[in-house]
Protein backbone atom coordinates (compact mmCIF):
# COMPACT_ATOMS: atom_id res chain seq x y z
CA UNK A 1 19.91 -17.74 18.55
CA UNK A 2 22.67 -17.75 16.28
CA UNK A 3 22.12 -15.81 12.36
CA UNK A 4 23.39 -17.74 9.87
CA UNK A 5 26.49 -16.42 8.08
CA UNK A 6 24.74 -16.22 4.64
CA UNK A 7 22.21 -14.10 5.59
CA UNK A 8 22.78 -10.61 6.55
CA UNK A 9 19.85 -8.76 8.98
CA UNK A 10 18.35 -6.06 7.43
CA UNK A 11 19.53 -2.61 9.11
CA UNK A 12 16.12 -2.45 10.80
CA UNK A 13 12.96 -3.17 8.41
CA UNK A 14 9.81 -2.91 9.64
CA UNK A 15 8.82 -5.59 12.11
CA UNK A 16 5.49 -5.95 10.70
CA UNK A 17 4.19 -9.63 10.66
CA UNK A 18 4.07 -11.46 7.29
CA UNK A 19 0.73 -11.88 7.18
CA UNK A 20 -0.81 -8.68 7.52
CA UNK A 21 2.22 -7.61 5.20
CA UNK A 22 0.73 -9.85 2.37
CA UNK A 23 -2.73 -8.10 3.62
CA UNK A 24 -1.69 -4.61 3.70
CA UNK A 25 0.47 -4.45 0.71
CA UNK A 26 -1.71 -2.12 -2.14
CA UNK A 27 0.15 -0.66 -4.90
CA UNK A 28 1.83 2.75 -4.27
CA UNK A 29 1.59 4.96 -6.92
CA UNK A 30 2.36 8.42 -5.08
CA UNK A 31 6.19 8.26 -4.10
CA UNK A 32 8.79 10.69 -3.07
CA UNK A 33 12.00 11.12 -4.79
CA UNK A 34 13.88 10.67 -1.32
CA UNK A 35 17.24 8.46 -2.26
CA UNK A 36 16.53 4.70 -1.37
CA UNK A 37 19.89 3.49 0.96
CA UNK A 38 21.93 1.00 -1.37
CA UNK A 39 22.03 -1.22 1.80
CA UNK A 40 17.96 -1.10 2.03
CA UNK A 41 17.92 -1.70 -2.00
CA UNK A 42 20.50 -4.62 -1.81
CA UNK A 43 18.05 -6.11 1.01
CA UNK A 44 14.73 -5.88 -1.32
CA UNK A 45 17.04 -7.42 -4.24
CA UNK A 46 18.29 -10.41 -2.53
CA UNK A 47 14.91 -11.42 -1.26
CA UNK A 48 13.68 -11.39 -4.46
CA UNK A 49 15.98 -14.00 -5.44
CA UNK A 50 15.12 -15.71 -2.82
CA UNK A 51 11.48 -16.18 -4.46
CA UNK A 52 10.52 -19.30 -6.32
CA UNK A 53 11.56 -20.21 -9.65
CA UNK A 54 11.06 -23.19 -12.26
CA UNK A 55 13.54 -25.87 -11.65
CA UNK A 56 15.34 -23.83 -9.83
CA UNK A 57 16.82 -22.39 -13.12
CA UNK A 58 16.84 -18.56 -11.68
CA UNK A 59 17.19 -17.49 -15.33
CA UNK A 60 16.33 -14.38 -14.66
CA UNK A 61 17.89 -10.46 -14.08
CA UNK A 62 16.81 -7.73 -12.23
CA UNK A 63 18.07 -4.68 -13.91
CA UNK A 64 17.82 -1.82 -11.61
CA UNK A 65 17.91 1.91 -12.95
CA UNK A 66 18.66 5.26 -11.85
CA UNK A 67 20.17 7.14 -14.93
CA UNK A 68 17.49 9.91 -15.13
CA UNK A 69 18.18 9.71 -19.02
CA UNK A 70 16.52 6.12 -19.31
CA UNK A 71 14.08 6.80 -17.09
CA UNK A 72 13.10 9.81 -19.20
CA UNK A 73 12.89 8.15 -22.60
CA UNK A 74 11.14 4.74 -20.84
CA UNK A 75 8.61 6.82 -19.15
CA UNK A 76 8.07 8.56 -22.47
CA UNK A 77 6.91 5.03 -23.76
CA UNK A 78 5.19 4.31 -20.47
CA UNK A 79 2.99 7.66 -20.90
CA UNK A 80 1.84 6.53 -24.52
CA UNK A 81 1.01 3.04 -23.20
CA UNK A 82 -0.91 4.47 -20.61
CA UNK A 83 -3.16 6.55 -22.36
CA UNK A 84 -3.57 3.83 -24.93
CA UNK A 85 -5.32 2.01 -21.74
CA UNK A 86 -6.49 4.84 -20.00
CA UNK A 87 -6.80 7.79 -21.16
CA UNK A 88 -10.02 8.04 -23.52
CA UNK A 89 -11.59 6.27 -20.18
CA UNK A 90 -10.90 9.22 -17.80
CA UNK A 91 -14.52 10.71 -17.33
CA UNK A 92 -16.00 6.97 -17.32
CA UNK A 93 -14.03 5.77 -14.45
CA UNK A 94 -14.02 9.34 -12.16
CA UNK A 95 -17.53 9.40 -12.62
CA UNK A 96 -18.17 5.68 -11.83
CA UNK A 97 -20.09 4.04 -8.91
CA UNK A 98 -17.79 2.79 -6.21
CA UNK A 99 -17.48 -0.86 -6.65
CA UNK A 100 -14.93 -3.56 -5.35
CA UNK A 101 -13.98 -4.85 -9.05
CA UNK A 102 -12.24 -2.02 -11.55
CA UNK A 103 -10.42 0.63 -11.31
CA UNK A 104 -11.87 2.94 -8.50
CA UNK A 105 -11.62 7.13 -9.15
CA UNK A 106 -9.18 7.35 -6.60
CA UNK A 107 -6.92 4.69 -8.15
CA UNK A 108 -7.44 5.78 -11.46
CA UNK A 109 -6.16 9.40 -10.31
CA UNK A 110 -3.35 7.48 -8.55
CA UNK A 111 -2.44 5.26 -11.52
CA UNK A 112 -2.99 8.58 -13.78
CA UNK A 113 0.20 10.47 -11.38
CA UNK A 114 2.47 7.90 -11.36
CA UNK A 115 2.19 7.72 -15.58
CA UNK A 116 2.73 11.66 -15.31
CA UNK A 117 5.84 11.12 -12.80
CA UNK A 118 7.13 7.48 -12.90
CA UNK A 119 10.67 8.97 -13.84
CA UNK A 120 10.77 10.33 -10.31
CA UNK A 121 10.70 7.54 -8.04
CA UNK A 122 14.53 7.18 -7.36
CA UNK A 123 15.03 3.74 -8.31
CA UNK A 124 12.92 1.17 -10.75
CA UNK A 125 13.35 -2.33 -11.24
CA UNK A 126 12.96 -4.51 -14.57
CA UNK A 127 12.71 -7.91 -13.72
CA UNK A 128 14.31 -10.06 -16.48
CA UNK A 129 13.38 -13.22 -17.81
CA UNK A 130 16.05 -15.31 -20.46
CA UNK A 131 14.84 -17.63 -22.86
CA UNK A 132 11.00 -15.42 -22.90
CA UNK A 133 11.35 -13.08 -26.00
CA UNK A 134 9.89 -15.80 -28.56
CA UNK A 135 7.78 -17.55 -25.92
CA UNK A 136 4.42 -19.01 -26.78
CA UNK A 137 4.15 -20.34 -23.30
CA UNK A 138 1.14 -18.61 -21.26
CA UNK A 139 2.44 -19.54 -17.39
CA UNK A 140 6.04 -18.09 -18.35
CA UNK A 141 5.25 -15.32 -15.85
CA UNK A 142 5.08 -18.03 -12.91
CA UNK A 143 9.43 -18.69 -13.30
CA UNK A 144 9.47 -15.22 -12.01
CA UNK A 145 6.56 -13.19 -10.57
CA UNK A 146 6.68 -15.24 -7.06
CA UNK A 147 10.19 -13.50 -6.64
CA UNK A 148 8.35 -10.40 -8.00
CA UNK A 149 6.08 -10.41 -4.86
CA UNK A 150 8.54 -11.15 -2.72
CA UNK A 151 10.51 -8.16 -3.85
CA UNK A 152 7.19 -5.70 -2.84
CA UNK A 153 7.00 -7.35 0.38
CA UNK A 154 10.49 -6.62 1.00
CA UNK A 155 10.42 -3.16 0.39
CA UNK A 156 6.88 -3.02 2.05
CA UNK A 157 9.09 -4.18 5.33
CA UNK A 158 11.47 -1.44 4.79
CA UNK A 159 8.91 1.17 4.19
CA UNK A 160 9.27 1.26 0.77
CA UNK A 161 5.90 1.81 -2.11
CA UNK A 162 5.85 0.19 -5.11
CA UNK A 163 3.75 -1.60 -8.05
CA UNK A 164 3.68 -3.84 -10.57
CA UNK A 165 3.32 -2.26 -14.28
CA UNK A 166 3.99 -2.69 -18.19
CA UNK A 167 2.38 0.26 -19.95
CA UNK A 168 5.92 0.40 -21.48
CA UNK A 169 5.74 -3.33 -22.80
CA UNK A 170 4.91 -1.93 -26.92
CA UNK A 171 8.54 -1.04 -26.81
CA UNK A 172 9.64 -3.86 -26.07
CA UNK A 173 12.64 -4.08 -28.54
CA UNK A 174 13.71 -0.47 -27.95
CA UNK A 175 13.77 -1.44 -24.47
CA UNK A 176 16.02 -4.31 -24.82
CA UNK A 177 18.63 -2.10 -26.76
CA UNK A 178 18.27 0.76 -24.62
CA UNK A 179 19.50 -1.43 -21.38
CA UNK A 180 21.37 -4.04 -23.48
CA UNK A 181 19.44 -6.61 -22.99
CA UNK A 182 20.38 -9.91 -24.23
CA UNK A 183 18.35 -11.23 -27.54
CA UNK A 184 16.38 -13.68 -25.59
CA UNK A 185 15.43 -11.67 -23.02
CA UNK A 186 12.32 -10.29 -21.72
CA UNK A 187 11.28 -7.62 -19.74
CA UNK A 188 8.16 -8.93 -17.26
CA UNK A 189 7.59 -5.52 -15.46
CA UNK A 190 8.40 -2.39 -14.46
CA UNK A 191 8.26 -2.05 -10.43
CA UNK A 192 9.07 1.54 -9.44
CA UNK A 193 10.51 1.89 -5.84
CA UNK A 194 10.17 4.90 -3.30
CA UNK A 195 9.06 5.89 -0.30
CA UNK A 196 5.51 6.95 -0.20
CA UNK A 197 4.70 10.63 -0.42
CA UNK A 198 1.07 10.21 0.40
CA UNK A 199 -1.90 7.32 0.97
CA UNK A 200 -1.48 4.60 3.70
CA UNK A 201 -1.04 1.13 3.91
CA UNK A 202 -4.00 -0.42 4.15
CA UNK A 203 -6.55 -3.59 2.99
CA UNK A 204 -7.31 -3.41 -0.69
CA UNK A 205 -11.22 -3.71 -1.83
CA UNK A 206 -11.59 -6.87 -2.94
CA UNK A 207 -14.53 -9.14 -3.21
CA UNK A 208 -15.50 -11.66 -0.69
CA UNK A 209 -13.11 -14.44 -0.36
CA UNK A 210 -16.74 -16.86 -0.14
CA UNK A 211 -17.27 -15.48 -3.62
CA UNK A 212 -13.87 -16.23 -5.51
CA UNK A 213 -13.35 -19.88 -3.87
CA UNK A 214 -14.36 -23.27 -5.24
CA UNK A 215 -14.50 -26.46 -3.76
CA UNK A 216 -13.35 -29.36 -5.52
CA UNK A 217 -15.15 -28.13 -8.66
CA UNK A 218 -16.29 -24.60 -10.37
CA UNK A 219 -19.10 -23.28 -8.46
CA UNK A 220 -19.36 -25.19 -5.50
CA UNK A 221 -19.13 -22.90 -2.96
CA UNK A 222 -19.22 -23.37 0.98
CA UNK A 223 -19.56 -20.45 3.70
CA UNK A 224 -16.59 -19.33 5.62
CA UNK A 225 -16.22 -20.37 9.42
């Protein structure tokens, strides 16, 4: 079968089947600073792109950074957002009962390391959407978050960790001068890549599937076959 000139194979991703991908995909928090190849990188970016978007407007950016100096002063920001959150609710979460809603201990410890070393995974991306910075408009995320999730299942194919965060989001405007970010922009994430330097991939906790699901109307449930 013949590949089709506009689409380039990955140099040898994962073969891992899409849906146990989307089923197997938890956030990694603990990654190594092991360089990401700018061939695998330019793979996770395209099929980003390729993700759904509004109209097909694609007015969007994906600003990936490097520069140790921006990472430094954003993760400076992401620190303070984080313990705004967080970090008063350290001894109430580690000494919680385990339970398949909240934040578990183990992911609060995870989610605690990655605000202590976010400037060391070796590449973040900001996705980027135009016409958002005065938005009123409470589905905006949905012109850009599909491509968001198709990013972490690209890099999930090529072994790569990452996670979906904003503790850095009350810095908004410092943000968009620090990148040069155009008036109108906003910034709808944070998604730090790298490899994984501990954990597994494996089935988030979640509640039963029977207890989430409505038929036709709120609260009509049915059992699952």
């Amino acid at each position: 079968m013949s590949t089709s000139p506009s689409i380039r194979p990955s140099a040898e991703p994962d073969s891992i089947g899409l849906l146990e991908a989307l089923q197997s995909t938890p956030a990694r928090r603990y990654l190594s600073e092991r360089p990401i190849p700018e061939h695998v990188l330019w793979d996770v970016l395209d099929a980003a792109t390729r993700g759904p978007t509004g109209g097909n407007r694609q007015a969007w950016g994906w600003v990936v950074v490097t520069d140790p100096a921006i990472k430094e002063q954003v993760a400076q920001w992401y620190r303070e957002g984080w313990q705004r959150a967080y970090g008063p609710r350290r001894e109430e979460v580690l000494g919680a009962a385990p339970s398949d809603t909240g934040l578990s201990p183990a992911a609060y410890r995870a989610t605690e390391h990655l605000a202590d070393h976010i400037q060391e995974a070796p590449v973040w991306v900001i996705p980027v959407l135009r016409n958002a910075a005065d938005s009123q408009d409470p589905r905006l995320g949905a012109s850009i978050y599909g491509a968001v999730q198709q990013l972490t299942l690209a890099a999930r194919a090529h072994g790569l960790g990452s996670t979906l965060t904003s503790f850095h989001v009350a810095h908004e405007e410092e943000l968009r001068t620090l990148l040069g970010l155009p008036a109108d922009a906003l910034s709808m994430a944070l998604i730090p890549l790298g490899y994984p330097a501990r954990g597994r991939w494996a089935q988030p906790k979640r509640q039963p599937v029977e207890a989430v699901v409505h038929w036709n109307t709120w609260g009509e449930v049915r059992p699952r076959e």
